[in-house]
Protein backbone atom coordinates (compact mmCIF):
# COMPACT_ATOMS: atom_id res chain seq x y z
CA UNK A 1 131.24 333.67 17.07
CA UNK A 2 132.96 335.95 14.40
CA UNK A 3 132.31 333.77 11.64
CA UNK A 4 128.92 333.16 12.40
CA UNK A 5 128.50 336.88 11.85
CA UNK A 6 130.68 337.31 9.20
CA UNK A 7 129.03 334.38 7.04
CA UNK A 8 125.46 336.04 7.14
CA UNK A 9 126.96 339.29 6.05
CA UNK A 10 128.84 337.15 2.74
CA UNK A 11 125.23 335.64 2.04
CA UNK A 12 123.48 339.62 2.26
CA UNK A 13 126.44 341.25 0.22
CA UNK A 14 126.67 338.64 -2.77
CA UNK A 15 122.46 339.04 -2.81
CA UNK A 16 122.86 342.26 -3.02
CA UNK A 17 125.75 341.59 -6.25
CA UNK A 18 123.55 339.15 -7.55
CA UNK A 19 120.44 341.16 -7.34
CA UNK A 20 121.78 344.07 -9.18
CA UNK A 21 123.77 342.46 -11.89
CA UNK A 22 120.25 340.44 -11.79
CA UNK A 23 118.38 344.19 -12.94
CA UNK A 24 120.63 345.29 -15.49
CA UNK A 25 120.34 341.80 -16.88
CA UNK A 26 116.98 342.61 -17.39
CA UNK A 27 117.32 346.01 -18.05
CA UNK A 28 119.41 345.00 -21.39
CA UNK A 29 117.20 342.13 -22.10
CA UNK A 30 114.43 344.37 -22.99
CA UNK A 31 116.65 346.73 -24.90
CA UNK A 32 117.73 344.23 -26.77
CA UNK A 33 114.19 343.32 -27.66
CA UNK A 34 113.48 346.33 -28.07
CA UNK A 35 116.44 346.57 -31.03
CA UNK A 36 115.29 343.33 -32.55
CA UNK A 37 111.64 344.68 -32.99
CA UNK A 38 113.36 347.63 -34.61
CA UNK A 39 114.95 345.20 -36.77
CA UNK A 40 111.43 343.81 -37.54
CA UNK A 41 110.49 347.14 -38.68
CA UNK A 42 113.28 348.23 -40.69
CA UNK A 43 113.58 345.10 -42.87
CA UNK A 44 109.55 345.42 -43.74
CA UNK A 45 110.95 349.10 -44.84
CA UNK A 46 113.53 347.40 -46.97
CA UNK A 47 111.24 344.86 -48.49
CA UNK A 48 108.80 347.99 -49.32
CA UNK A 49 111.46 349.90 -50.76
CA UNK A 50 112.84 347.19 -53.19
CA UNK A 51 109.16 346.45 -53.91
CA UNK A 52 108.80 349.91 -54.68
CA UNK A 53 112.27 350.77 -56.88
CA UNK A 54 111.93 350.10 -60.74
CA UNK A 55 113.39 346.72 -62.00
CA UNK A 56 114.72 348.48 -65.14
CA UNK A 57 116.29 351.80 -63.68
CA UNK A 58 118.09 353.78 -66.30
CA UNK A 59 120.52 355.28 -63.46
CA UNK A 60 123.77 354.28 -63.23
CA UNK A 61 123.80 353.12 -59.50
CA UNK A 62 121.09 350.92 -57.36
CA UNK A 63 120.81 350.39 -53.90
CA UNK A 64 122.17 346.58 -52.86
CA UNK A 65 119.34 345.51 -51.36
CA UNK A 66 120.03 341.94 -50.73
CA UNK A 67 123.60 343.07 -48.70
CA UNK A 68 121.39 345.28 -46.75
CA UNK A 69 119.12 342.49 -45.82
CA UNK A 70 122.50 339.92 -44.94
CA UNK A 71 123.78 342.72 -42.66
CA UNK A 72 120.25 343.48 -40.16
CA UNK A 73 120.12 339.19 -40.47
CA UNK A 74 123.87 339.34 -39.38
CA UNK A 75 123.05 341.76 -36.58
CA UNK A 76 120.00 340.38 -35.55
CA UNK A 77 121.89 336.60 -35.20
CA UNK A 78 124.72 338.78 -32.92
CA UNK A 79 121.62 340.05 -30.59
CA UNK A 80 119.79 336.96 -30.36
CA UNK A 81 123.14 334.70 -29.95
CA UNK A 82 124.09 337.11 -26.99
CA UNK A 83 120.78 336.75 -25.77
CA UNK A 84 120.50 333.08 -25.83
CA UNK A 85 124.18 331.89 -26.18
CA UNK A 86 124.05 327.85 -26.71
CA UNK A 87 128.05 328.21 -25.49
CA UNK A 88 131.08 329.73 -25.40
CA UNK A 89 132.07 329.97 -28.94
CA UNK A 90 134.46 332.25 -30.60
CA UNK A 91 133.13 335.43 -32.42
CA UNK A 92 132.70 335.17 -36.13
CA UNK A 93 135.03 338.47 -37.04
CA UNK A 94 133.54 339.38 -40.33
CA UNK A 95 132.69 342.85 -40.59
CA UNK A 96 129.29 344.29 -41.97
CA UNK A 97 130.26 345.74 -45.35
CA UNK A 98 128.43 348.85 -45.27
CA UNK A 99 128.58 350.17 -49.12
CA UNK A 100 125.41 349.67 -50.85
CA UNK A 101 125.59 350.98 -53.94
CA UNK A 102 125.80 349.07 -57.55
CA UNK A 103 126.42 349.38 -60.59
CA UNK A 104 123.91 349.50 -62.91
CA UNK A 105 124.97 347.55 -65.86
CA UNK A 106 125.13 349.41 -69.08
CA UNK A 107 122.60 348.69 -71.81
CA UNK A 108 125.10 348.35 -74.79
CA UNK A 109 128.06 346.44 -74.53
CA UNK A 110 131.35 348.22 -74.56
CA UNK A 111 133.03 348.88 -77.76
């Protein structure tokens, strides 16, 4: 009789597991989404900006626009891969680079 009791109680307590790992599941699906629509948003931002900056700037530095772009493409691959993985695979470990800035090359050559 004890493990007729005892089996019920294993099926309630790994719904209950189940159930809540089942939630936060959800819970970081949507944040996700929610992150990957930001990502919509900011590279429309970027694409405005570059439309926006002079071809022909006299200052010395410009903002890297196409690295920005590779890095919110490399994060949004890393969201969407965790949120759809095709299989275990091992984790690309390149980093984002981060520095943005260029040099703007100078108009006469160098003596």
């Amino acid at each position: 009789m004890p493990t007729t009791i005892s089996r019920p109680s294993l099926l309630f307590v790994l719904t209950i597991i189940h159930g809540g790992s089942y939630t936060a599941s959800a819970h970081e699906q949507d944040e996700f989404s929610l992150i990957l629509q930001q990502l919509d948003t900011i590279e429309r931002l970027v694409t405005r900006a570059k439309t926006a900056s002079t071809a022909e700037s006299v200052e010395r530095y410009r903002f890297d626009y196409p690295r920005l772009t590779q890095d919110i493409q490399r994060i949004r691959h890393g969201v969407q891969g965790y949120l759809s993985p095709s299989r275990a695979q091992p984790r690309d470990p390149t980093e984002l680079v981060g520095d943005y800035r260029l040099d703007t090359p100078s108009a006469e050559p160098s003596p």
